[in-house]
Protein backbone atom coordinates (compact mmCIF):
# COMPACT_ATOMS: atom_id res chain seq x y z
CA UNK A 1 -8.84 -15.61 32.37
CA UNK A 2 -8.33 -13.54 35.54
CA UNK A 3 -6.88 -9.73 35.21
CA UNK A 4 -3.23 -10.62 36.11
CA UNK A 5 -3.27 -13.45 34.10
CA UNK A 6 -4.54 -11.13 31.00
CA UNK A 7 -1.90 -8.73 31.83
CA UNK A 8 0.72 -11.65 32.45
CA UNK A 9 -0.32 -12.50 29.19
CA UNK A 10 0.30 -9.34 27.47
CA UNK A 11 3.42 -8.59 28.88
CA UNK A 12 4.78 -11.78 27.43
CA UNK A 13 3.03 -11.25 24.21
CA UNK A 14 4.91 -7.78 24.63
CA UNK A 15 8.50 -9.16 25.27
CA UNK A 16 8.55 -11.58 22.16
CA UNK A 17 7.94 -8.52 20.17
CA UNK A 18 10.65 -6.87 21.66
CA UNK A 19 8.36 -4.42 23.47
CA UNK A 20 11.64 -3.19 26.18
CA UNK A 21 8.29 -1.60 28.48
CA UNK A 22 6.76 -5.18 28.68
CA UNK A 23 10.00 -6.68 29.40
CA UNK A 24 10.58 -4.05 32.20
CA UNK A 25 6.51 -4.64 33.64
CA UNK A 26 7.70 -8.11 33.56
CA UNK A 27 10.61 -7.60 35.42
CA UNK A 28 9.49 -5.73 38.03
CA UNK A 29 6.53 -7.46 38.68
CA UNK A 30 9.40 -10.47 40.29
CA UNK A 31 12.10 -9.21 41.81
CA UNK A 32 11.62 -9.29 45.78
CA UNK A 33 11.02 -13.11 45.74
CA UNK A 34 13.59 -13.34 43.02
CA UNK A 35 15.90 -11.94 45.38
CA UNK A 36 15.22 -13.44 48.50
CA UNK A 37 15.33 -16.92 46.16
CA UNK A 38 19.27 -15.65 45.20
CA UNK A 39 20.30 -14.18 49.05
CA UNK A 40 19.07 -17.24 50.08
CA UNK A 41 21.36 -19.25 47.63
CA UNK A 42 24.35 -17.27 47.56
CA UNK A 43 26.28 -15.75 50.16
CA UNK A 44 27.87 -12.52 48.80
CA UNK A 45 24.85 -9.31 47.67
CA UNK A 46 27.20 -8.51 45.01
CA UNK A 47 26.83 -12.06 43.72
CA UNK A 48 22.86 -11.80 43.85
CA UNK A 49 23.46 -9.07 42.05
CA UNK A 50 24.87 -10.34 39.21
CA UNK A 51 22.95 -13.51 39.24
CA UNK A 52 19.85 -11.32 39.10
CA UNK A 53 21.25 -9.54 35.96
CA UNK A 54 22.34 -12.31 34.28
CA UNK A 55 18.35 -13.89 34.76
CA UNK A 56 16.96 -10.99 33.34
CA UNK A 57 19.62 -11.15 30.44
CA UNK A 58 18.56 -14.67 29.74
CA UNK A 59 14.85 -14.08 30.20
CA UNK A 60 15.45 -11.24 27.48
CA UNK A 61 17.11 -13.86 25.61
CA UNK A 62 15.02 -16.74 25.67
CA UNK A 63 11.44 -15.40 26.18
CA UNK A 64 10.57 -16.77 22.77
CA UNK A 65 11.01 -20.53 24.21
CA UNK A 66 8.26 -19.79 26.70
CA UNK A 67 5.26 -22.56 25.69
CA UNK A 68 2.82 -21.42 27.71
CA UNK A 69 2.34 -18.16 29.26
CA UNK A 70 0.83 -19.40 32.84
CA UNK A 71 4.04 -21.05 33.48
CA UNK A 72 6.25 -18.29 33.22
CA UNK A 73 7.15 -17.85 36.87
CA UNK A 74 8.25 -21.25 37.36
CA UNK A 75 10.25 -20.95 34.05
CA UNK A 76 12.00 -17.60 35.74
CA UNK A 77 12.44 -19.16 38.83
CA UNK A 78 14.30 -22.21 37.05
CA UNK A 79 16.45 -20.07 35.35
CA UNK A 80 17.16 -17.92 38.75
CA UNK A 81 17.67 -21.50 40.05
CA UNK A 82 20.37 -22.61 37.57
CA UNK A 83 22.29 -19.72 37.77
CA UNK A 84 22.23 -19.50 40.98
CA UNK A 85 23.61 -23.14 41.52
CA UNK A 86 26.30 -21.75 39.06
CA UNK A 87 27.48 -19.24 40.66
CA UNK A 88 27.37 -20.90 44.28
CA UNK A 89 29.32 -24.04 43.60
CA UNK A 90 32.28 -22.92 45.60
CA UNK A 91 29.56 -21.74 47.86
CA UNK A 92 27.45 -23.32 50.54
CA UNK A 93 23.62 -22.80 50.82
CA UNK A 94 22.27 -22.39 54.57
CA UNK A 95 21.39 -26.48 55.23
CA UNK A 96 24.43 -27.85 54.13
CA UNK A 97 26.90 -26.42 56.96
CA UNK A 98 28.12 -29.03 58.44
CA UNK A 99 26.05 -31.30 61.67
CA UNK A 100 25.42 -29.23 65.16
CA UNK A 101 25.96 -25.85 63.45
CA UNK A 102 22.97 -23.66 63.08
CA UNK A 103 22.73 -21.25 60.54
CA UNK A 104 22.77 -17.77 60.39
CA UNK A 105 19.48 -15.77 62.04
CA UNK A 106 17.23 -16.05 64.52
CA UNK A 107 15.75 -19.69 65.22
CA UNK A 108 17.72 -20.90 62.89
CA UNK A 109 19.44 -23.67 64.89
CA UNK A 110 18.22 -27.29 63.36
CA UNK A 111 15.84 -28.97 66.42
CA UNK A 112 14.61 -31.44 64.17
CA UNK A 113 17.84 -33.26 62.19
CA UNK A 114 16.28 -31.69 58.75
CA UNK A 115 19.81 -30.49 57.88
CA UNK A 116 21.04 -33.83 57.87
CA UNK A 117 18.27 -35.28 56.01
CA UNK A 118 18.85 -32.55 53.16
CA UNK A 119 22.08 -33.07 53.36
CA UNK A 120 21.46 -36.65 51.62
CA UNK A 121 18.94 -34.94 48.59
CA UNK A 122 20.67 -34.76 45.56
CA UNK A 123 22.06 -31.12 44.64
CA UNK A 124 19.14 -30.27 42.48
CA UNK A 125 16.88 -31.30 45.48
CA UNK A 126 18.82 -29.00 47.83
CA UNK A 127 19.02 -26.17 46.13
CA UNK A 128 15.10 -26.42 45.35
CA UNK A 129 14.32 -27.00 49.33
CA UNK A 130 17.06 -23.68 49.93
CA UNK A 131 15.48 -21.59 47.86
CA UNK A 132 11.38 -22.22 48.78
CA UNK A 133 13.21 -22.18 52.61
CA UNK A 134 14.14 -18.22 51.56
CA UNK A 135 10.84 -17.15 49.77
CA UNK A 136 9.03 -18.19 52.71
CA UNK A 137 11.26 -16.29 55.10
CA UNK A 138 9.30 -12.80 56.54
């Protein structure tokens, strides 16, 4: 097992024990992607803001459901996902403005038709393909 899976590994362990250190290790070591992820999502900071709150209250929560340690990023990002989606519904996410509009920021104006073929994903699918879109974003 590599270092920063070890420590990955013991922060976890620390969490379910109700270690409130480990839980704050864990939280920090996510929070700029887990924030681009949400400002990429929502619209409004204040809204990220309490999105991000509520995932760490439901990590808290629910950190006991984790099966398997390596997979707890994906399992944070799901539930950053979810609530997310929540909280955006009367929302819209940056690809589904409507046709010939770009988006906010530079070179952000659609060349290629790809916000009209994620326009026709299913929700799930475009709120996955918004939110990679913002972690990659410098």
């Amino acid at each position: 097992m590599n270092p920063g899976a070890e420590r990955l590994s013991g922060l976890i362990a620390g969490a379910r024990r109700g270690d409130p250190r480990a839980f704050e290790d864990l939280y920090r070591m996510f929070p700029p992607s887990a924030a681009r992820v949400a400002r990429g999502m929502l619209s409004e900071e204040q809204a990220v803001e309490d999105v991000l709150q509520d995932v760490l209250f439901s990590v808290f929560q629910k950190i006991g459901r984790l099966k398997d340690d390596a997979s707890f990023r994906s399992w944070l990002f799901a539930i950053l996902i979810n609530r997310c989606r929540e909280s955006f519904r009367a929302r819209r996410p940056l690809l589904d403005r409507p046709a010939g509009r770009p988006a906010d920021g530079p070179g952000a104006e659609d060349r290629f038709g790809i916000s009209e073929l994620v326009r026709e994903l299913p929700q799930i699918d475009r709120d996955i393909f918004n939110a990679v879109l913002q972690e990659r974003r410098p």
